[in-house]
PDB file of N, CA and C in Angstrom:
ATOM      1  N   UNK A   1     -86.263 -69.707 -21.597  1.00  0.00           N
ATOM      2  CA  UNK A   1     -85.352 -70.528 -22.369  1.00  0.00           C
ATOM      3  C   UNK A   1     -83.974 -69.862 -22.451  1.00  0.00           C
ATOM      4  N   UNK A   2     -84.127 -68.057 -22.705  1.00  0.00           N
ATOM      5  CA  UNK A   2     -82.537 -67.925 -22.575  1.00  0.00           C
ATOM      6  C   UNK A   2     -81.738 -67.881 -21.492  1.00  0.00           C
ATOM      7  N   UNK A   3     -82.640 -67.990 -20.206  1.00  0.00           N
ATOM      8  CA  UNK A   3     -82.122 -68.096 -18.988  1.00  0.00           C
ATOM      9  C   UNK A   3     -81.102 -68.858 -18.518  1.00  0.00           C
ATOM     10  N   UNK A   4     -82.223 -70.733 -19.176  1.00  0.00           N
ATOM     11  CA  UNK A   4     -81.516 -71.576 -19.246  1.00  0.00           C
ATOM     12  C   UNK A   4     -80.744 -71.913 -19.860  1.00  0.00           C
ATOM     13  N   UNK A   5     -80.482 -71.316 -21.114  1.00  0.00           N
ATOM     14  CA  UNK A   5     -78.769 -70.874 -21.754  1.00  0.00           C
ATOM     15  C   UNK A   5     -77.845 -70.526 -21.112  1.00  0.00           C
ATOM     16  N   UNK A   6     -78.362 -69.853 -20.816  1.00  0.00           N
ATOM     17  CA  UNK A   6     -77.308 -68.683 -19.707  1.00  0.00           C
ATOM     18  C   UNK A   6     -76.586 -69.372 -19.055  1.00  0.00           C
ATOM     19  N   UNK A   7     -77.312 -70.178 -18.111  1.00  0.00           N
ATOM     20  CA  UNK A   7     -77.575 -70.945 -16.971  1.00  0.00           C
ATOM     21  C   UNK A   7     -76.532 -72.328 -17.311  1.00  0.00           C
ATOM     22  N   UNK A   8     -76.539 -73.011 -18.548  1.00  0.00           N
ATOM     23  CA  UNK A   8     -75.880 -73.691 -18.980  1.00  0.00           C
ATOM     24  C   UNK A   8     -74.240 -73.488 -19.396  1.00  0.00           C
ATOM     25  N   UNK A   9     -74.101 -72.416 -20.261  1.00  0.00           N
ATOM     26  CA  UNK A   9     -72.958 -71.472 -20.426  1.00  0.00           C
ATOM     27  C   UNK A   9     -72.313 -71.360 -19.421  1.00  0.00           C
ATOM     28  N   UNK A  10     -72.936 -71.024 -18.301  1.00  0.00           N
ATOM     29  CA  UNK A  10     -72.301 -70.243 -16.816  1.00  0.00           C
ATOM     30  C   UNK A  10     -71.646 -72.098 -16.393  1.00  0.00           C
ATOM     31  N   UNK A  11     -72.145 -73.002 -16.724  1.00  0.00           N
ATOM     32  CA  UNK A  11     -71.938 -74.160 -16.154  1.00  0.00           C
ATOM     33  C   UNK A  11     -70.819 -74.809 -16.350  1.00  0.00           C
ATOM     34  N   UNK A  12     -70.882 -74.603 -18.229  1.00  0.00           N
ATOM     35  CA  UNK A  12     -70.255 -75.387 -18.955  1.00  0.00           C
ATOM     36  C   UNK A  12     -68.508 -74.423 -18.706  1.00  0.00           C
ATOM     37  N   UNK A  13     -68.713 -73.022 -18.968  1.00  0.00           N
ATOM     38  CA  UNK A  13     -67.654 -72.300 -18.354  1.00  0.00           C
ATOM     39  C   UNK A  13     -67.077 -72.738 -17.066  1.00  0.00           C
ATOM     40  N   UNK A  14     -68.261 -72.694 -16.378  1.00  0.00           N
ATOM     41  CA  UNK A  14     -67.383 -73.173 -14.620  1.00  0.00           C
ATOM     42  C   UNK A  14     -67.021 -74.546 -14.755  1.00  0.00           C
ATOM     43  N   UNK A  15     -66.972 -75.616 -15.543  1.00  0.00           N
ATOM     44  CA  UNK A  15     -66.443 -77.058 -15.339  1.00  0.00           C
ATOM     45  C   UNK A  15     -65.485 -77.046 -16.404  1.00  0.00           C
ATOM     46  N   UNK A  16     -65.197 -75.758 -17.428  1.00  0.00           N
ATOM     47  CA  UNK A  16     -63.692 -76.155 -18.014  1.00  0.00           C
ATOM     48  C   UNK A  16     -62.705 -75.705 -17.355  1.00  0.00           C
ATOM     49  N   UNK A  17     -63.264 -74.521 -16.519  1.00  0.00           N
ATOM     50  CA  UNK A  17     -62.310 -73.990 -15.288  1.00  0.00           C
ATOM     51  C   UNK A  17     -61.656 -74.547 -14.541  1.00  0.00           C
ATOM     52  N   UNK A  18     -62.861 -75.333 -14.039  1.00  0.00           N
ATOM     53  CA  UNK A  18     -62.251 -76.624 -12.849  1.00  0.00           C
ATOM     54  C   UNK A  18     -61.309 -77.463 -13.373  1.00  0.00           C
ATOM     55  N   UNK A  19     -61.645 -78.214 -14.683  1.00  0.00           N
ATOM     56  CA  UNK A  19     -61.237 -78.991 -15.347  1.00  0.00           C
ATOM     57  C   UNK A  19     -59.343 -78.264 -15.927  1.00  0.00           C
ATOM     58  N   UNK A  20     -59.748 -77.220 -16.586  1.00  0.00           N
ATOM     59  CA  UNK A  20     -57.807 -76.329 -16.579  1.00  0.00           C
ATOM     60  C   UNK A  20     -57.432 -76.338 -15.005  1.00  0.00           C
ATOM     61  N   UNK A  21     -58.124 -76.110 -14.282  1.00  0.00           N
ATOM     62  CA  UNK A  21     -57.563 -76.048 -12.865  1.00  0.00           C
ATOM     63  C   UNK A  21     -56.961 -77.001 -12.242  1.00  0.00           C
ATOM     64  N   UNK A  22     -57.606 -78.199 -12.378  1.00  0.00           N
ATOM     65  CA  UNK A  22     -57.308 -79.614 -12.262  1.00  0.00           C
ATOM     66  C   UNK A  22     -55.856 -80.355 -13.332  1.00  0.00           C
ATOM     67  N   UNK A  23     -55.935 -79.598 -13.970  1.00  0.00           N
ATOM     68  CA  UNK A  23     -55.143 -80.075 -15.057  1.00  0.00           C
ATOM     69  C   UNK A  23     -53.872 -79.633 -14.396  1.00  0.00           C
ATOM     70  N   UNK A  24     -53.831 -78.468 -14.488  1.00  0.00           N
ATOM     71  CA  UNK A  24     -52.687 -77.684 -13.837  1.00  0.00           C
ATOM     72  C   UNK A  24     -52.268 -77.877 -13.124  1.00  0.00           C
ATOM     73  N   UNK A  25     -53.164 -77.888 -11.479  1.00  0.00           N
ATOM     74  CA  UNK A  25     -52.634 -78.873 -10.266  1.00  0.00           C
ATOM     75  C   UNK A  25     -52.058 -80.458 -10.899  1.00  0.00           C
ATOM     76  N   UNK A  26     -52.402 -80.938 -11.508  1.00  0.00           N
ATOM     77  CA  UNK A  26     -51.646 -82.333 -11.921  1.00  0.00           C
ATOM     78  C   UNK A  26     -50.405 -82.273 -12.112  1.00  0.00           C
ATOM     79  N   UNK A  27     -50.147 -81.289 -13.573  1.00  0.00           N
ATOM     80  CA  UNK A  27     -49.212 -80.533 -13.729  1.00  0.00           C
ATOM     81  C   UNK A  27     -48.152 -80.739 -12.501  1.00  0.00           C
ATOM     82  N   UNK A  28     -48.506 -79.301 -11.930  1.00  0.00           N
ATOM     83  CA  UNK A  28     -47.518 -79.146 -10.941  1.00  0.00           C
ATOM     84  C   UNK A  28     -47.240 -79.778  -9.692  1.00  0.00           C
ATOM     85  N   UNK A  29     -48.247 -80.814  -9.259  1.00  0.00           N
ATOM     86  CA  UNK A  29     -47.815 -81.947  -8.782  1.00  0.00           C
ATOM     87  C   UNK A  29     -46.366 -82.992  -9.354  1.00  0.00           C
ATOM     88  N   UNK A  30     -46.954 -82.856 -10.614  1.00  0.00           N
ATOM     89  CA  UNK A  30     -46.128 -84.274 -11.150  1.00  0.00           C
ATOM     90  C   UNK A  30     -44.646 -83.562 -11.087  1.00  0.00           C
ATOM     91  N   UNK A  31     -44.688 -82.516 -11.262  1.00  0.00           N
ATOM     92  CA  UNK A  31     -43.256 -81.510 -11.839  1.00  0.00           C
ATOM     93  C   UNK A  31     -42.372 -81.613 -10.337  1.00  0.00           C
ATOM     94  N   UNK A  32     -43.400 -80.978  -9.138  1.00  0.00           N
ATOM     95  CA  UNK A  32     -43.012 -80.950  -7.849  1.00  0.00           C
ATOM     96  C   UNK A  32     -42.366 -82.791  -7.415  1.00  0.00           C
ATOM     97  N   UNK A  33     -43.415 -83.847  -7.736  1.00  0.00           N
ATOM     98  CA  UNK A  33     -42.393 -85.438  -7.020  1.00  0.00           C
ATOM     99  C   UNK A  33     -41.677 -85.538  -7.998  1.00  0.00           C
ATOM    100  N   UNK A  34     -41.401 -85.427  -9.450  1.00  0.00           N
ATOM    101  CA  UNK A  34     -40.262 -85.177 -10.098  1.00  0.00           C
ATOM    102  C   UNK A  34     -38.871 -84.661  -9.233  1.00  0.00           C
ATOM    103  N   UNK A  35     -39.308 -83.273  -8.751  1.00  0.00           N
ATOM    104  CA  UNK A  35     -38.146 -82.251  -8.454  1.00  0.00           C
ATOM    105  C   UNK A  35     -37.805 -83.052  -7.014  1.00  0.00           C
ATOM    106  N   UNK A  36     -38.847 -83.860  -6.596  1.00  0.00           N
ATOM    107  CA  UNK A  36     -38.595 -84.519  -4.801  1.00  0.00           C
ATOM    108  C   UNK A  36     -37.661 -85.715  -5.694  1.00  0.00           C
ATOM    109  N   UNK A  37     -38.374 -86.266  -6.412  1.00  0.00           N
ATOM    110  CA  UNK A  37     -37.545 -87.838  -6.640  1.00  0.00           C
ATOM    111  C   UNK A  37     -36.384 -87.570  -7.235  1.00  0.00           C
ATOM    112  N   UNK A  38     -35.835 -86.705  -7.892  1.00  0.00           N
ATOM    113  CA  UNK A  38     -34.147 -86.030  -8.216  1.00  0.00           C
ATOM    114  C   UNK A  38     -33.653 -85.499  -7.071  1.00  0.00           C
ATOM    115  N   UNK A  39     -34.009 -84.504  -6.343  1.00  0.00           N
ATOM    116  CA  UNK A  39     -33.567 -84.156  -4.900  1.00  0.00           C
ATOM    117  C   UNK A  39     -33.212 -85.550  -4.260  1.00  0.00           C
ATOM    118  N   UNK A  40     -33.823 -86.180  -3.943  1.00  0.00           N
ATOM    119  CA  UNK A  40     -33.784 -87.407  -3.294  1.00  0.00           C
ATOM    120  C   UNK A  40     -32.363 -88.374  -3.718  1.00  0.00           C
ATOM    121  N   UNK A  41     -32.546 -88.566  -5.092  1.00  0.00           N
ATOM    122  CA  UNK A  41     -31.492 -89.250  -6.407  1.00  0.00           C
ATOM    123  C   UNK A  41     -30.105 -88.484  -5.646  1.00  0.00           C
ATOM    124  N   UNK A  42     -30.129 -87.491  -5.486  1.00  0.00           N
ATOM    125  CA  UNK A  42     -28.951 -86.594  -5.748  1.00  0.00           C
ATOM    126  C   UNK A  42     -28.331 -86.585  -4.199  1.00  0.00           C
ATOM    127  N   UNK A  43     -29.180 -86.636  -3.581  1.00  0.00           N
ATOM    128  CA  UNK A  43     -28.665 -86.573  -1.964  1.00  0.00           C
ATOM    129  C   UNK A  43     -28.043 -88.127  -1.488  1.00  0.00           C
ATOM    130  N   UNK A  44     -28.700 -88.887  -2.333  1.00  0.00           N
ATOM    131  CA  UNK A  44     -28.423 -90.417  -1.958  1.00  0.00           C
ATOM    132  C   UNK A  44     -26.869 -90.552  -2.397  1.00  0.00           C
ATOM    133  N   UNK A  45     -26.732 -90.099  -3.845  1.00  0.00           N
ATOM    134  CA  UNK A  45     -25.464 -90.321  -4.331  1.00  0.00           C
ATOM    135  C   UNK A  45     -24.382 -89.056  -3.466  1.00  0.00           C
ATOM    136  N   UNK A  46     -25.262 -88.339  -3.141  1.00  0.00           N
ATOM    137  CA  UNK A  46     -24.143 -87.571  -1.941  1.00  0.00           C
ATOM    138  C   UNK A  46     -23.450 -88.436  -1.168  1.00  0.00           C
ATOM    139  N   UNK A  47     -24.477 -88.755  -0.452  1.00  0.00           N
ATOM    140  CA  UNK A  47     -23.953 -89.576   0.608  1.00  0.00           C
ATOM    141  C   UNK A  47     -22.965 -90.738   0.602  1.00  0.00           C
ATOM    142  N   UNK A  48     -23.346 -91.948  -0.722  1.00  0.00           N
ATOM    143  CA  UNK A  48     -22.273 -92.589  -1.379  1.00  0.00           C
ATOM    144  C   UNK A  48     -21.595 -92.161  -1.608  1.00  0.00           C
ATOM    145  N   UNK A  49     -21.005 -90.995  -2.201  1.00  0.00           N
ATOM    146  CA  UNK A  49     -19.893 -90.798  -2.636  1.00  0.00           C
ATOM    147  C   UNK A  49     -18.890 -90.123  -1.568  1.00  0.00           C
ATOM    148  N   UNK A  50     -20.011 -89.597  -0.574  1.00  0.00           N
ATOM    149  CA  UNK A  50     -19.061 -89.469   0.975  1.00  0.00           C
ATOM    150  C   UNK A  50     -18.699 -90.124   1.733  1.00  0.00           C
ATOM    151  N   UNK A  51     -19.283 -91.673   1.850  1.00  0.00           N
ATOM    152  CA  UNK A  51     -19.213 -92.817   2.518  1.00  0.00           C
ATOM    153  C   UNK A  51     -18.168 -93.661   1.692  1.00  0.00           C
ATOM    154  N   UNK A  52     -17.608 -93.334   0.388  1.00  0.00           N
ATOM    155  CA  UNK A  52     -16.802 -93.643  -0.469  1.00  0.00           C
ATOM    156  C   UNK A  52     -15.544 -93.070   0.223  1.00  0.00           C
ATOM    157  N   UNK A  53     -15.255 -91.712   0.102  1.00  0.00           N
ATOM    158  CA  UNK A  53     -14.571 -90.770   0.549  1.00  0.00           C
ATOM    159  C   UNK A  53     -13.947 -90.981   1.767  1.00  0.00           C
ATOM    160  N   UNK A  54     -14.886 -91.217   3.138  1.00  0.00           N
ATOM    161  CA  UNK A  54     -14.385 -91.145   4.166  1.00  0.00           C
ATOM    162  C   UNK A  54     -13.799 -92.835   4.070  1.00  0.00           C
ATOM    163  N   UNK A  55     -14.349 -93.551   3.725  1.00  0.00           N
ATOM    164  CA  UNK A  55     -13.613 -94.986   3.831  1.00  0.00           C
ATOM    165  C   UNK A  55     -12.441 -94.920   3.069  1.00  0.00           C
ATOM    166  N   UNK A  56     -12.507 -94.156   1.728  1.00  0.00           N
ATOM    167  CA  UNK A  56     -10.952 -94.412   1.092  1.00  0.00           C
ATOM    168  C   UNK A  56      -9.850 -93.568   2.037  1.00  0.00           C
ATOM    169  N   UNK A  57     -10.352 -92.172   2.722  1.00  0.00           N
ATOM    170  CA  UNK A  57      -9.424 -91.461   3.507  1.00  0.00           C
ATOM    171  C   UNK A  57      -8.951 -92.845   4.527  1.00  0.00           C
ATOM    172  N   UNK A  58      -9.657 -93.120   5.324  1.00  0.00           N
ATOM    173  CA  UNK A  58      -9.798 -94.181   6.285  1.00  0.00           C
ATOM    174  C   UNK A  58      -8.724 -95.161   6.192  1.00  0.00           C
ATOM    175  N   UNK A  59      -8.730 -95.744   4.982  1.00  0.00           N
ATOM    176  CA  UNK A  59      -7.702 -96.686   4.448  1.00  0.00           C
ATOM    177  C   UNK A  59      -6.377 -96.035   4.156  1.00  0.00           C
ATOM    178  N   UNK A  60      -6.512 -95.150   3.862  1.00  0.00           N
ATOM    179  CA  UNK A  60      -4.800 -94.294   3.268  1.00  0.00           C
ATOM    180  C   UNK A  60      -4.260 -93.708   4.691  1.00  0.00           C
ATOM    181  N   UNK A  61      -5.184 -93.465   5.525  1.00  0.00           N
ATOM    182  CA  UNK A  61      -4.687 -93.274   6.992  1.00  0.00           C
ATOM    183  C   UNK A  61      -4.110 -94.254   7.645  1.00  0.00           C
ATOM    184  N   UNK A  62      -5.145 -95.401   7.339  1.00  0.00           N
ATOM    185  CA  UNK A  62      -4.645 -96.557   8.351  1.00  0.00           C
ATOM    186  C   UNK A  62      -3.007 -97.608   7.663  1.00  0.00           C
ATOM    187  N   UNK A  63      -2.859 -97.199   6.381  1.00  0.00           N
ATOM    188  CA  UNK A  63      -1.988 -97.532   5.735  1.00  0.00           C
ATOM    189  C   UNK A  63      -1.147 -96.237   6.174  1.00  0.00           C
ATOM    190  N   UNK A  64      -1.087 -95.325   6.212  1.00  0.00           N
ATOM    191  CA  UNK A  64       0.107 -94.339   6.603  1.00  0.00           C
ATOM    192  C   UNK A  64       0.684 -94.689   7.798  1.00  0.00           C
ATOM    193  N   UNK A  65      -0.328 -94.784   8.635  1.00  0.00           N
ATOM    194  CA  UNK A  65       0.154 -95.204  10.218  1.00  0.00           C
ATOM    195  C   UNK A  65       0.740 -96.567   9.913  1.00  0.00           C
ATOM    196  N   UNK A  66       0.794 -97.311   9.400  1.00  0.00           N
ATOM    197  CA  UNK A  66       1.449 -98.698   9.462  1.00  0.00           C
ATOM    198  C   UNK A  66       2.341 -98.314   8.734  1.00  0.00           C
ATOM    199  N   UNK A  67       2.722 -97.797   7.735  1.00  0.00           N
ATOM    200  CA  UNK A  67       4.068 -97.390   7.143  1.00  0.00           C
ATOM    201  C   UNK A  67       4.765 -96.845   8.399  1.00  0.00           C
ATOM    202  N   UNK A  68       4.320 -95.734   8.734  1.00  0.00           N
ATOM    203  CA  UNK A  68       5.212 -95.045   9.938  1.00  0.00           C
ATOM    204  C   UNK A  68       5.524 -95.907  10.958  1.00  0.00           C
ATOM    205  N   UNK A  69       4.451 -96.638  11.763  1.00  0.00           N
ATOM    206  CA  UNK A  69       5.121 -97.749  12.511  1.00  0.00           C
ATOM    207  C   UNK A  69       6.564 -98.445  12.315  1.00  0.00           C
ATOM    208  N   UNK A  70       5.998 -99.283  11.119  1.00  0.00           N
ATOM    209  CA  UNK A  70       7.123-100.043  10.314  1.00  0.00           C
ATOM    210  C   UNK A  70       8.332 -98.873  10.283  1.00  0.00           C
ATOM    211  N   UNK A  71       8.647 -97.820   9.615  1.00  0.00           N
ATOM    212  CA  UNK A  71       9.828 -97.397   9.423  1.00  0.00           C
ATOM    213  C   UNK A  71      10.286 -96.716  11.215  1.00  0.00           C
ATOM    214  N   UNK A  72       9.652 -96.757  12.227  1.00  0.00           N
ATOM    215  CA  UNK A  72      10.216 -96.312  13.193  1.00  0.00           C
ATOM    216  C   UNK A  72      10.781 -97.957  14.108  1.00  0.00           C
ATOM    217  N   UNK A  73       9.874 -98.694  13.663  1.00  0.00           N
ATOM    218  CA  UNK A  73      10.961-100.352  13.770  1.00  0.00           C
ATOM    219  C   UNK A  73      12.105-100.113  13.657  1.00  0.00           C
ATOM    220  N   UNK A  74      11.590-100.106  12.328  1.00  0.00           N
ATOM    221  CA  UNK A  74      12.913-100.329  11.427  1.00  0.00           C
ATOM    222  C   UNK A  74      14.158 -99.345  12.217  1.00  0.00           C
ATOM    223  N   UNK A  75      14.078 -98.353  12.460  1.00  0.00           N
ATOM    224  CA  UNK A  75      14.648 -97.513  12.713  1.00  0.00           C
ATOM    225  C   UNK A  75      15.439 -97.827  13.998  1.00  0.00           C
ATOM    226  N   UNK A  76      14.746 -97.897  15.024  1.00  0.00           N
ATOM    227  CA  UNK A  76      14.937 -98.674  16.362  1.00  0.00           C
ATOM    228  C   UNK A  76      15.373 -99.866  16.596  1.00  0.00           C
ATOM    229  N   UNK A  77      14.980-100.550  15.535  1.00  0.00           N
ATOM    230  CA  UNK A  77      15.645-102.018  15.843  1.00  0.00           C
ATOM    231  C   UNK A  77      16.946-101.899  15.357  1.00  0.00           C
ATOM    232  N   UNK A  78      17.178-101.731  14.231  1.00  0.00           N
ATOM    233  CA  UNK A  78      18.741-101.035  13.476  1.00  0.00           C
ATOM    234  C   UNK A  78      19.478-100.447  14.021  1.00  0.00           C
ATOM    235  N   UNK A  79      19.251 -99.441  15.178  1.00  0.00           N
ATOM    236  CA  UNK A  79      19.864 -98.862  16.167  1.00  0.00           C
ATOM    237  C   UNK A  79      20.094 -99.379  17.044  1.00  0.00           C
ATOM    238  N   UNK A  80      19.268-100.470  17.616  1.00  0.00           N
ATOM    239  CA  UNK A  80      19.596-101.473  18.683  1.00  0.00           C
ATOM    240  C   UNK A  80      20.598-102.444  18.498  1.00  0.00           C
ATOM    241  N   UNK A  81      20.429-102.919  17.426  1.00  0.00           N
ATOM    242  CA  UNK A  81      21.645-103.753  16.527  1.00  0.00           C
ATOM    243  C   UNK A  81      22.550-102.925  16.422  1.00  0.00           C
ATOM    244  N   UNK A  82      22.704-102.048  15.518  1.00  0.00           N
ATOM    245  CA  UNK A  82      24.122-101.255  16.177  1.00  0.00           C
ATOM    246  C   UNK A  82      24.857-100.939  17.187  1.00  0.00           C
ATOM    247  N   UNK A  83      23.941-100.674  18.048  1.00  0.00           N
ATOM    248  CA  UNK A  83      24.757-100.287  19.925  1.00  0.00           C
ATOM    249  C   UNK A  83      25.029-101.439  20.262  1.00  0.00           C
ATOM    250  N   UNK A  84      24.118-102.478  19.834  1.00  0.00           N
ATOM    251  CA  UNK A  84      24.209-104.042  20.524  1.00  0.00           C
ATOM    252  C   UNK A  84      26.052-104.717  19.591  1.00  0.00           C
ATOM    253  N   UNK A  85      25.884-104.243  18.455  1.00  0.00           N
ATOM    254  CA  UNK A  85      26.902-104.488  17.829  1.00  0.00           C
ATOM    255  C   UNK A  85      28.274-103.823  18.034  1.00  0.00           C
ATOM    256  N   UNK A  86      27.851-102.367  18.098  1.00  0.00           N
ATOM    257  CA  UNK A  86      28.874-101.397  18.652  1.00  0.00           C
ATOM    258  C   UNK A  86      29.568-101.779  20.120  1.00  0.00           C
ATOM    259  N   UNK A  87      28.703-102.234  21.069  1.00  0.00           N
ATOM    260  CA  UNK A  87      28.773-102.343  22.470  1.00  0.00           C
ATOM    261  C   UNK A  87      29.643-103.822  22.167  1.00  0.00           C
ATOM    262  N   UNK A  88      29.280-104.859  21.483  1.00  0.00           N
ATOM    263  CA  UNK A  88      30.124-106.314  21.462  1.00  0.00           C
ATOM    264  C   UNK A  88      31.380-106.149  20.767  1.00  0.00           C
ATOM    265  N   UNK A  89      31.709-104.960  19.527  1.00  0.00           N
ATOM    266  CA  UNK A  89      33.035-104.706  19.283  1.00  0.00           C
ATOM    267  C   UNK A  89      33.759-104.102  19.974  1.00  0.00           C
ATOM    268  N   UNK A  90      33.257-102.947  20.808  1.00  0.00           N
ATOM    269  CA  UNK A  90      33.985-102.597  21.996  1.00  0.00           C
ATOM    270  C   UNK A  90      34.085-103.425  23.429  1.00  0.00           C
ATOM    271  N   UNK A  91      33.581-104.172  23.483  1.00  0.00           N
ATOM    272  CA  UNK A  91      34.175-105.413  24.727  1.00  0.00           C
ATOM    273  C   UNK A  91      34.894-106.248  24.362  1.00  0.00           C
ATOM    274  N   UNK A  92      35.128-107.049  23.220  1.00  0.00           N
ATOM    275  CA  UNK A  92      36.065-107.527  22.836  1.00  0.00           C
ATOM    276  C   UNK A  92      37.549-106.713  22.532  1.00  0.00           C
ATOM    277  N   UNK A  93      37.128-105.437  22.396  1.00  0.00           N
ATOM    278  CA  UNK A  93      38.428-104.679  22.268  1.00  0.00           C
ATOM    279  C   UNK A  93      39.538-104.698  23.526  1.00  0.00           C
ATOM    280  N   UNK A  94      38.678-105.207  24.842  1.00  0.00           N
ATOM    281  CA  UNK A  94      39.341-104.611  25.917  1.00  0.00           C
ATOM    282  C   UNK A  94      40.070-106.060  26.233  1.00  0.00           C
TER     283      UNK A  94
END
C-alpha cells in the first residue's frame, strides 16, 4: 500500500510538472507571436512610411524639374525676343 503511494505521488508530481511545463511553453509561445505580430506591425508601417517618402520626394522632384524647365523658357524665349527685337531696331536703323 505504501508503494502505491509512492507510486501515486511520483505521478501526481510528474503531471504538475508537465502541466507548469505546458503552461510555460504557452506562455512563451503567446509572448513570442505577440513579439512576431508587433515586428510585423512595425515593419509594415516602415514600409508605408517609406513608400510615403519616396513618392513625396518623387513629387518635389518632378515639380523642381518643371520649375527649372519653365524658368529656362522663360529665359530663352525673353532672349529670343530681345535679339529678335534688338535685331528689328537695328534694321530699321539703317
Amino acid at each position: 500500500m505504501s508503494t502505491y503511494l509512492q507510486f501515486l505521488q511520483v505521478q501526481t508530481q510528474t503531471s504538475k510538472l508537465k502541466v507548469d511545463y505546458m503552461r510555460r511553453r504557452e506562455e512563451r509561445e503567446e509572448r513570442e507571436s505577440t513579439q512576431r505580430r508587433e515586428l510585423e506591425r512595425l515593419r509594415i508601417e516602415r514600409e508605408a512610411a517609406e513608400f510615403e517618402h519616396n513618392k513625396q520626394s518623387a513629387n518635389v522632384k518632378q515639380k523642381a524639374d518643371r520649375a527649372i524647365v519653365r524658368c529656362f523658357r522663360l529665359f530663352f524665349f525673353r532672349r529670343a525676343d530681345v535679339l529678335l527685337f534688338a535685331g528689328a531696331v537695328g534694321e530699321s536703323d539703317r
